[in-house]
Protein backbone atom coordinates (compact mmCIF):
# COMPACT_ATOMS: atom_id res chain seq x y z
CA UNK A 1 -9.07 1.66 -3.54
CA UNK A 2 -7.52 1.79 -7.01
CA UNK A 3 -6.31 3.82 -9.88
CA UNK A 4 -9.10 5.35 -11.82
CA UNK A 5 -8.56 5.29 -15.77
CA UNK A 6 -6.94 8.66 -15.56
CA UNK A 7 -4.09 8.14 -12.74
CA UNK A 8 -5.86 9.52 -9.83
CA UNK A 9 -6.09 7.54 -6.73
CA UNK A 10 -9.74 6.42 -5.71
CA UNK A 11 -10.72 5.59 -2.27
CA UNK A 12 -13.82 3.63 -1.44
CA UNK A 13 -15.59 4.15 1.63
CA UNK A 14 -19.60 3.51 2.80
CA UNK A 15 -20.29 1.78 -0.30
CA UNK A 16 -19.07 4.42 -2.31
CA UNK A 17 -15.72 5.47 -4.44
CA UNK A 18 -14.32 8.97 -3.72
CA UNK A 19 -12.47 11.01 -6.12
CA UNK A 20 -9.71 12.01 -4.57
CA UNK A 21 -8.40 14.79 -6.89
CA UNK A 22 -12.19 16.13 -6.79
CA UNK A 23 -12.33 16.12 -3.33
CA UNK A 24 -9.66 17.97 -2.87
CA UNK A 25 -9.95 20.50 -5.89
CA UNK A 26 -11.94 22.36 -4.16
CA UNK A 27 -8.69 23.28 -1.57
CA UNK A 28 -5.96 25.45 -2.61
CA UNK A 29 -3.79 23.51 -4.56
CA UNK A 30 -0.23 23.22 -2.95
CA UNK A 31 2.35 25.89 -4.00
CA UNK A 32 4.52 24.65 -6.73
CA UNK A 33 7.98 26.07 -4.93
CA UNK A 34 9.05 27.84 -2.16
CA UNK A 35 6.41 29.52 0.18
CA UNK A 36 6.08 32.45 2.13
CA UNK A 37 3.43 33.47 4.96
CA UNK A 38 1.51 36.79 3.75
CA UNK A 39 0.60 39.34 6.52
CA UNK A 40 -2.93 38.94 5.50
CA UNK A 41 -3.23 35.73 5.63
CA UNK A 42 -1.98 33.00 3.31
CA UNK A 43 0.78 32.23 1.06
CA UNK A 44 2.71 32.54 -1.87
CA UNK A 45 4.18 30.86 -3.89
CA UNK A 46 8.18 32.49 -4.59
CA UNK A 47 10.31 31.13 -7.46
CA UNK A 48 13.44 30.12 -6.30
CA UNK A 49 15.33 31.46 -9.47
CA UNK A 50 14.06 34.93 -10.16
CA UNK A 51 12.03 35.56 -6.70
CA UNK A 52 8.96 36.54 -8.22
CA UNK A 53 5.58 35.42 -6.70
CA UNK A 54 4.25 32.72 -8.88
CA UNK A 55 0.83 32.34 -6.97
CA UNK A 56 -0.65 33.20 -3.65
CA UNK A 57 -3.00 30.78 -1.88
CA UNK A 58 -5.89 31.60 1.04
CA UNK A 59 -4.73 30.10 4.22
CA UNK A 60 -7.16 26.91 4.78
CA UNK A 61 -10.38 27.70 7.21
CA UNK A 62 -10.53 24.87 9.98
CA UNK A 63 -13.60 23.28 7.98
CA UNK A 64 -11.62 22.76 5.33
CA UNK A 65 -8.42 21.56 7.10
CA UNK A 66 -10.74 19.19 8.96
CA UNK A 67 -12.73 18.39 5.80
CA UNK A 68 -8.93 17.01 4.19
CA UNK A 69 -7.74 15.26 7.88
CA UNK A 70 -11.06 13.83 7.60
CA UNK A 71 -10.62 12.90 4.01
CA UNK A 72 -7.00 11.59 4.79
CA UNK A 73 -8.39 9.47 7.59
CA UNK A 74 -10.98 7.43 5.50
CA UNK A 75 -8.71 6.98 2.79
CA UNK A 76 -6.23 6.05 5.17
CA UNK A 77 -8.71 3.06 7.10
CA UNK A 78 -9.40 2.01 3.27
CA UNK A 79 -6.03 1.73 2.18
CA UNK A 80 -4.92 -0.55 5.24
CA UNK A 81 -7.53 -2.97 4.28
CA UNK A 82 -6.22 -3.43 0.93
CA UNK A 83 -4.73 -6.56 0.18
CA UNK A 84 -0.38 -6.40 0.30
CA UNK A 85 -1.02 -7.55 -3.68
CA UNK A 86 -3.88 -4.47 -4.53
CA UNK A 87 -1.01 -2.04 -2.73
CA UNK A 88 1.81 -3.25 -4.95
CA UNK A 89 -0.16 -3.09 -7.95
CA UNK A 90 -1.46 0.66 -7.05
CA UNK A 91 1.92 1.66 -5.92
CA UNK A 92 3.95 0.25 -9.05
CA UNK A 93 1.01 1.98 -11.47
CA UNK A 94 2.27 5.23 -9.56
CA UNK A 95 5.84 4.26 -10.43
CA UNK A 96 4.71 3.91 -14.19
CA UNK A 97 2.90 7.09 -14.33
CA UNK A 98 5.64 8.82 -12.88
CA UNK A 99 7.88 7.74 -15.47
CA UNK A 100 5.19 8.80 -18.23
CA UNK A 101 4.91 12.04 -16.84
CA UNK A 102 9.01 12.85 -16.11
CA UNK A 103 8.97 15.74 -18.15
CA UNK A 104 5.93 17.44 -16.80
CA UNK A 105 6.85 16.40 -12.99
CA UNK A 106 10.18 17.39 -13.73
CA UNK A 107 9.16 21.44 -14.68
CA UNK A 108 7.82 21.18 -11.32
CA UNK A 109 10.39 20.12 -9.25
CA UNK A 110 12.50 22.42 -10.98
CA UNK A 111 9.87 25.50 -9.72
CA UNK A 112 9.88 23.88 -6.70
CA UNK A 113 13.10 23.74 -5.38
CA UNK A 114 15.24 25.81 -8.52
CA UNK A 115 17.03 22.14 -9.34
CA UNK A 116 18.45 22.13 -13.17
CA UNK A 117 15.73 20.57 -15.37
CA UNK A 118 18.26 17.77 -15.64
CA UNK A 119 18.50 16.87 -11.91
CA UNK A 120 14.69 16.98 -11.77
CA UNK A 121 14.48 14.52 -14.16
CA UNK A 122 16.63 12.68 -12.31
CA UNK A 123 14.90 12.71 -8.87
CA UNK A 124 11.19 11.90 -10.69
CA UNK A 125 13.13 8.47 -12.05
CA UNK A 126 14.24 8.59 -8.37
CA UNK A 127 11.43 8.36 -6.56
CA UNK A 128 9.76 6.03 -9.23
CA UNK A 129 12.42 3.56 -8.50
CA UNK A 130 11.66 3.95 -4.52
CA UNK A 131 7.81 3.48 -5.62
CA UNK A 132 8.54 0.27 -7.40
CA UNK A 133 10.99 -0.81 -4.44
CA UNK A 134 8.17 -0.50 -1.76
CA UNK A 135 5.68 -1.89 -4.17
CA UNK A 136 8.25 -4.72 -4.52
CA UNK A 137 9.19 -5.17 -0.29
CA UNK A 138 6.70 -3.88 1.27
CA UNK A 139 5.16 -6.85 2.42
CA UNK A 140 8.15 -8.63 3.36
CA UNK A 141 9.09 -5.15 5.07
CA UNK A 142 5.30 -5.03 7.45
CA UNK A 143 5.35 -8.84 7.92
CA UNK A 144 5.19 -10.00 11.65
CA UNK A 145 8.43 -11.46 12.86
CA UNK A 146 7.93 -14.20 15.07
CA UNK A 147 10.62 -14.73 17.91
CA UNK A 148 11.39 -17.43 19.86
CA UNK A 149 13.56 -15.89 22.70
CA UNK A 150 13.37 -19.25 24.59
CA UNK A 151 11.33 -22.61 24.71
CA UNK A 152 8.56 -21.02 27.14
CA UNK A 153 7.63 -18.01 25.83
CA UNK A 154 6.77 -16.66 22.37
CA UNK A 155 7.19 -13.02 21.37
CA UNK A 156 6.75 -11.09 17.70
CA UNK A 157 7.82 -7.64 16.57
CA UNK A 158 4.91 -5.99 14.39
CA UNK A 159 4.67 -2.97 12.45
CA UNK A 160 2.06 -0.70 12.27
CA UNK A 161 1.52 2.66 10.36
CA UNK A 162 -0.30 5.37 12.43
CA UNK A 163 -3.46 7.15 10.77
CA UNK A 164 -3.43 10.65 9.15
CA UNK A 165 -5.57 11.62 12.19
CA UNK A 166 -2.76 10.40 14.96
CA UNK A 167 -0.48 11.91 12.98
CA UNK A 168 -1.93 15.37 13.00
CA UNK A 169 -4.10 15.95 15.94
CA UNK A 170 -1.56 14.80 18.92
């Protein structure tokens, strides 16, 4: 798994390295801002500031929700064999992009949730900085704690992070 030269997140599986933002081009992007369910079917995509419809989107057929969960779920088993190292590197590279990108990631927070281009701004350097924390901690964060509630018997807490498909299909 790694960053392709263009930013977008690669996940190799069976030998192979999937495109992620090919694979999942072919899906209806996700609506920029504030969403509404259509009678017919679907959604659209409502700016918050002057209400008008900014794009409608098919609903997702259950091939292609399973074709994503699917998608999500190998990336997923790739990703947790990564190396704690590989992860911070990918993450922090996310981080950096972020901040290249403020502007542009800022235009769509603001459609997203009608935030002042300002306070957009702000919550892109925001969630950079969280990037770069985890990328920073998060090995120290999913490391096995070994306890030693007595002389006899041994005990450790461990973290784990469920799968996409856990997640989803309860």
């Amino acid at each position: 798994m790694g960053l392709s030269p263009h930013g977008a997140l690669r996940c190799r599986y069976a030998g192979s390295c999937l495109n992620m933002t090919s694979t999942l081009a072919s899906l209806p992007p996700a609506p920029l801002n504030s969403t509404t369910k259509l009678k017919a079917g679907g959604y659209r995509s409502v700016n918050p500031y002057d209400g008008k419809t900014s794009k409608t989107f098919e609903e997702l057929s259950d091939a292609q929700l399973e074709a994503a969960i699917k998608t999500a779920a190998t990336c997923f088993d790739s990703w947790r064999n990564e190396s704690f190292g590989n992860r911070a590197t990918i993450v922090a590279k996310a981080a950096t992009l972020m901040r290249e990108r403020t502007d542009e990631l800022a235009q769509l927070v603001t459609l997203e949730m009608g935030k002042l281009v300002g306070e957009s701004q702000g919550e892109v350097a925001l969630s950079a900085d969280i990037l770069d924390y985890y990328a920073k901690n998060a090995e120290r964060f999913l490391a096995t704690d070994n306890l030693q509630p007595s002389s006899i018997w041994r005990a450790a807490v461990e973290f784990s992070i469920l799968p996409a498909r856990a997640l989803c299909c309860a």
